[in-house]
Protein backbone atom coordinates (compact mmCIF):
# COMPACT_ATOMS: atom_id res chain seq x y z
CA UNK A 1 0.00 0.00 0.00
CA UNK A 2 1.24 3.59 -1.26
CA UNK A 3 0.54 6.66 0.21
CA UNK A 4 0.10 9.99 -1.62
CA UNK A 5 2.70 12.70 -1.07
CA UNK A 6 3.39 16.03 -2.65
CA UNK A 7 6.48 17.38 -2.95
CA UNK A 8 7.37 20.94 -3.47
CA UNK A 9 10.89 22.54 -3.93
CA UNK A 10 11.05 26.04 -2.58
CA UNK A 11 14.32 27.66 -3.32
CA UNK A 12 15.87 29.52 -0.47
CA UNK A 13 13.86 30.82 2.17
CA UNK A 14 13.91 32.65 5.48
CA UNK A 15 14.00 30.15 8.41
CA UNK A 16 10.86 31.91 10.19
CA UNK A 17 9.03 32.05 6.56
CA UNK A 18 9.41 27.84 6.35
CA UNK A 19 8.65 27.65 10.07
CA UNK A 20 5.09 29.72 9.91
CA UNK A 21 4.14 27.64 6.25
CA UNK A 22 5.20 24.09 8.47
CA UNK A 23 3.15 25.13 11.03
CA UNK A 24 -0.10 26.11 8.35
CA UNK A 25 0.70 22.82 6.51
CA UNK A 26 0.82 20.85 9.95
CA UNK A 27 -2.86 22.25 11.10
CA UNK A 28 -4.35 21.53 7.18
CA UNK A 29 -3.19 17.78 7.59
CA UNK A 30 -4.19 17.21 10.46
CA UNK A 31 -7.69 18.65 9.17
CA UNK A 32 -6.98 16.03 6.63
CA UNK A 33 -7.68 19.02 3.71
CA UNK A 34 -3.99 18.01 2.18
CA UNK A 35 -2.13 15.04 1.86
CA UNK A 36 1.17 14.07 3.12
CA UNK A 37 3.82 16.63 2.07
CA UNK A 38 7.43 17.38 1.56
CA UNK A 39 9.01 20.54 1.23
CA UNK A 40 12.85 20.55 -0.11
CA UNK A 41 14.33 24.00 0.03
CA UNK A 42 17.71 26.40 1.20
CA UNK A 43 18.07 28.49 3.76
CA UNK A 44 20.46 32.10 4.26
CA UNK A 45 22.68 31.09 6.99
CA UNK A 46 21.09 30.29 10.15
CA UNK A 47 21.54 29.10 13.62
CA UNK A 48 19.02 27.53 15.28
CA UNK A 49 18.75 26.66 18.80
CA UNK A 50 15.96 23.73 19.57
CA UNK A 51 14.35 22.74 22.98
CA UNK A 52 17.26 20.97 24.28
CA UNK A 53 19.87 23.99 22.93
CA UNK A 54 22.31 24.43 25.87
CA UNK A 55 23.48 28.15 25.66
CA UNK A 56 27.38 27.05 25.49
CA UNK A 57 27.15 25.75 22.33
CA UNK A 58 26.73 28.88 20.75
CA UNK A 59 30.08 30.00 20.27
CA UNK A 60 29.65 33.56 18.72
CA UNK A 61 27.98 36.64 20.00
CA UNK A 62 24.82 38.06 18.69
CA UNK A 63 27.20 40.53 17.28
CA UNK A 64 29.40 38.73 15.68
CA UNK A 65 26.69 36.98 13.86
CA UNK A 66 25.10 40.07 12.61
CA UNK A 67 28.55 41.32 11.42
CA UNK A 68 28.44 38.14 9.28
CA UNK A 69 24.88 37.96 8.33
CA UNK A 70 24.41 34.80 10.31
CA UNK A 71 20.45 34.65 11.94
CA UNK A 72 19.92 33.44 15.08
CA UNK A 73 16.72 32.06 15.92
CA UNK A 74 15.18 30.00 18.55
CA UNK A 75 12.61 27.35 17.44
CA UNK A 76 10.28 24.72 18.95
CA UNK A 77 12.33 21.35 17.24
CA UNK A 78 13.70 18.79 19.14
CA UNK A 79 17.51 18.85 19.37
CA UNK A 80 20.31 21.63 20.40
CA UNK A 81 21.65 23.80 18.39
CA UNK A 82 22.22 23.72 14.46
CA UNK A 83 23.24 25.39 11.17
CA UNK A 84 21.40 26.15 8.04
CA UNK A 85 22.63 27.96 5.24
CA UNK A 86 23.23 27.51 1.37
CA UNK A 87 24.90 24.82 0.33
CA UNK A 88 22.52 22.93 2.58
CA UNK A 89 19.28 20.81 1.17
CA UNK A 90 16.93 21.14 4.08
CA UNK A 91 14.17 18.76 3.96
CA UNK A 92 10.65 19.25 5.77
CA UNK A 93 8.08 16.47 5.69
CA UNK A 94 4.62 17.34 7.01
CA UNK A 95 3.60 13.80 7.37
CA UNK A 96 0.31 12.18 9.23
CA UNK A 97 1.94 8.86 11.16
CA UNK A 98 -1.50 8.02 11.91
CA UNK A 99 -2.08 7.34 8.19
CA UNK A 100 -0.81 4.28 6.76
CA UNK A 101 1.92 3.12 4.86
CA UNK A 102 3.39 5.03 7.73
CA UNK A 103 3.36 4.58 11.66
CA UNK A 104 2.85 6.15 14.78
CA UNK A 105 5.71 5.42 15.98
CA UNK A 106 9.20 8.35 16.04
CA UNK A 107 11.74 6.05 15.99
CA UNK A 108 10.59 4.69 13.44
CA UNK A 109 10.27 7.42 11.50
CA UNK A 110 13.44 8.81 12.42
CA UNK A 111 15.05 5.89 11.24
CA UNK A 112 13.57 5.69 8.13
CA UNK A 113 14.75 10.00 7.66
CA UNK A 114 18.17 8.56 8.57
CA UNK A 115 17.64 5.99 5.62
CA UNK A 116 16.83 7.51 3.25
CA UNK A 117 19.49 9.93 3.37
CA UNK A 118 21.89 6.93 3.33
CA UNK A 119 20.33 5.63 0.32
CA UNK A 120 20.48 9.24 -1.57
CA UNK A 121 23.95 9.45 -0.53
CA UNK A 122 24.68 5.90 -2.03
CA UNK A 123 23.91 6.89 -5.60
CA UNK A 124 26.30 9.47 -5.52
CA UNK A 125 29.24 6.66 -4.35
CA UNK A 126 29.36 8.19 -0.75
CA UNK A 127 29.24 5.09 1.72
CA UNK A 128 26.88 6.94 4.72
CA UNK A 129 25.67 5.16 7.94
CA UNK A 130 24.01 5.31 11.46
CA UNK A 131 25.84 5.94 14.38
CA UNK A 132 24.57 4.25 17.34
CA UNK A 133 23.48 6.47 19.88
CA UNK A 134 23.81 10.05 17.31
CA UNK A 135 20.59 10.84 15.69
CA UNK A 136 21.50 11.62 11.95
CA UNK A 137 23.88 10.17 9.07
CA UNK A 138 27.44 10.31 9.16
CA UNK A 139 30.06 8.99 7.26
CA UNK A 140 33.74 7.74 7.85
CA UNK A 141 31.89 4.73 10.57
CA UNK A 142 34.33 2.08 11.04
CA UNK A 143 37.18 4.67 11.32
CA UNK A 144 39.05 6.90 14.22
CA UNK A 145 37.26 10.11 12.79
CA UNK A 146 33.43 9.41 11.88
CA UNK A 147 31.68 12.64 10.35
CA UNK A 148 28.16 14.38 10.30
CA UNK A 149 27.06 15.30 6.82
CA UNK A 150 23.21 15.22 8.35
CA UNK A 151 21.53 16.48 11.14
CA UNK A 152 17.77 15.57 12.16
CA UNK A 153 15.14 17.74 14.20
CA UNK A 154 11.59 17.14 14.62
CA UNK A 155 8.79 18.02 16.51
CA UNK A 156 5.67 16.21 16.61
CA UNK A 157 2.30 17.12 17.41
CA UNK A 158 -1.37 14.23 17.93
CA UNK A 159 1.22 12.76 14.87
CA UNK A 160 1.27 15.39 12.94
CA UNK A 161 5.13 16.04 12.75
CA UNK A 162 7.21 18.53 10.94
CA UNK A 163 10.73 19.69 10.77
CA UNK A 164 13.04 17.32 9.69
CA UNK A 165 16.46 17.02 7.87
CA UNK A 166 19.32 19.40 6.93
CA UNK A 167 22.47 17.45 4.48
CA UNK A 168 25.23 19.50 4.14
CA UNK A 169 25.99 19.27 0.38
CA UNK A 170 27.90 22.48 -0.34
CA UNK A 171 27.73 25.02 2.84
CA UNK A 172 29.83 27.28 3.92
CA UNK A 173 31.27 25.03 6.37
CA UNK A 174 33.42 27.67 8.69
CA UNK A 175 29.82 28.39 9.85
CA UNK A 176 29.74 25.59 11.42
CA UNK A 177 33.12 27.05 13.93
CA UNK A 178 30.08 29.43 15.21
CA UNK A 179 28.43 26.71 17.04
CA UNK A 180 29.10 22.98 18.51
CA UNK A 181 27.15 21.33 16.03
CA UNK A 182 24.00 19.42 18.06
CA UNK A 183 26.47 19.43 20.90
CA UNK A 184 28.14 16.98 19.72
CA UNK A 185 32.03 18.21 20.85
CA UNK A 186 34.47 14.58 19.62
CA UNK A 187 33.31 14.87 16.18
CA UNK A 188 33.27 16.58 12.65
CA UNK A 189 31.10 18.27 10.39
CA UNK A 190 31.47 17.27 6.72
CA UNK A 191 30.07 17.61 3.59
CA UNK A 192 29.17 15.77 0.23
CA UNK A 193 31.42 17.81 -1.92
CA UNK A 194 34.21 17.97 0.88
CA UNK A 195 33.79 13.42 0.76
CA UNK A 196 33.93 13.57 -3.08
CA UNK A 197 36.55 15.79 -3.38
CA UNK A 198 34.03 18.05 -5.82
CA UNK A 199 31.69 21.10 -6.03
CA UNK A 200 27.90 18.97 -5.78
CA UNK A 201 25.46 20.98 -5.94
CA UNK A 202 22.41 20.94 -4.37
CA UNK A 203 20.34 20.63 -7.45
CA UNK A 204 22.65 16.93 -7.79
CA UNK A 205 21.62 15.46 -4.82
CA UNK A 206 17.70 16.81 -4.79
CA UNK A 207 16.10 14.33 -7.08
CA UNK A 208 18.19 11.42 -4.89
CA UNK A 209 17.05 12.53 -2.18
CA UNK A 210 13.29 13.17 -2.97
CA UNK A 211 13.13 9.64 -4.45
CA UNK A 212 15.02 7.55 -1.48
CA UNK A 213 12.52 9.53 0.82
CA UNK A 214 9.00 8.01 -1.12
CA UNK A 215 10.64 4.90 -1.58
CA UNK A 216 11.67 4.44 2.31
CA UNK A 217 8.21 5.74 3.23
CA UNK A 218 5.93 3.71 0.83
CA UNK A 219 4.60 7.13 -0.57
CA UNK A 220 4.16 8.22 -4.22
CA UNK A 221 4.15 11.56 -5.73
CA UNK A 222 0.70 13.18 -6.52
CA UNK A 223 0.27 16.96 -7.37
């Protein structure tokens, strides 16, 4: 059994902008007046600090992120604290676990986020895994430096959840110096054109991703 899913790329938003159209989207499917959705987009560089953000992480002032046009904005995710920017495919699935092919059940679904990343990833010849205990995808496992190339935030409401994925393709990645990355201190931040030794852009990796995502979750695209 397939589930219907619409899929909508957005270009590069404000981080507040996605956040208030999430939180419309969220209240129309749980009304049932839309089906499952995902929106793939690009954000202007942004830090966000989620429910569990521990005010240490941030390691730059408000000042010296407005000097550098860096946002800082506090949001109602799960997680601590994390960069957007360009370069990044952010990925934000308004989904209804109630609903089958899919299930109320998180880690569940944030395993299957986590896959299908892994499977996007694999088309492009970049090996990407779990790491037990770290909610996202990293590469480098079975090695003394494993790597984040994606970080995962939801928040979930009677099902309804939103939120989701960020994969670094292309970002600026000294960004990532302003913060401790999901407070995660003993490892790295990395990126899909820093593991493939070229420029990917984010336009590459979007149709991989969007398809890995309907296959892992049963769904099929309707308009």
């Amino acid at each position: 059994m397939e589930g219907d899913c619409r899929v909508a790329w957005l270009g590069r938003i404000g981080y507040m902008q996605a956040l208030e159209l999430q939180r419309r989207l969220a209240e129309s499917r749980l009304a049932g007046d839309i089906p499952d959705t995902l929106l793939l987009l690009e954000h202007p560089p942004t830090i966000t600090l989620g429910r569990a953000a521990k005010p240490e992480h941030l390691l730059a002032t408000p000042e010296e992120l407005r000097r550098i046009g860096v946002e800082l904005v506090e949001t109602d995710r799960g997680g601590d604290i994390t960069y957007h920017g360009p370069g990044q495919l952010i990925g934000y699935p308004i989904l209804n676990l109630r609903e089958p092919p899919l299930q109320p059940d998180l880690h569940w679904y944030l395993r299957g986020i986590e896959q299908s990343l892994i499977r996007a990833l694999a088309t492009l010849g970049t090996a990407a895994d779990r790491f037990p205990g770290n909610t996202g995808v990293w590469v480098g496992m079975g090695t003394d430096a494993p790597r984040k190339i994606a970080a995962i935030g939801i928040r979930c409401s009677r099902w309804i959840v939103h939120h989701g994925f960020a994969l670094n393709v292309q970002p600026i990645m000294s960004h990532f110096d302003l913060i401790v990355p999901c407070g995660i201190h003993d490892y790295a931040v990395t990126s899909l054109s820093a593991e493939l030794g070229r420029n990917v852009a984010v336009q590459e990796i979007l149709p991989e991703v969007e398809a890995a995502f309907l296959t892992v979750f049963a769904l099929s695209r309707t308009e």
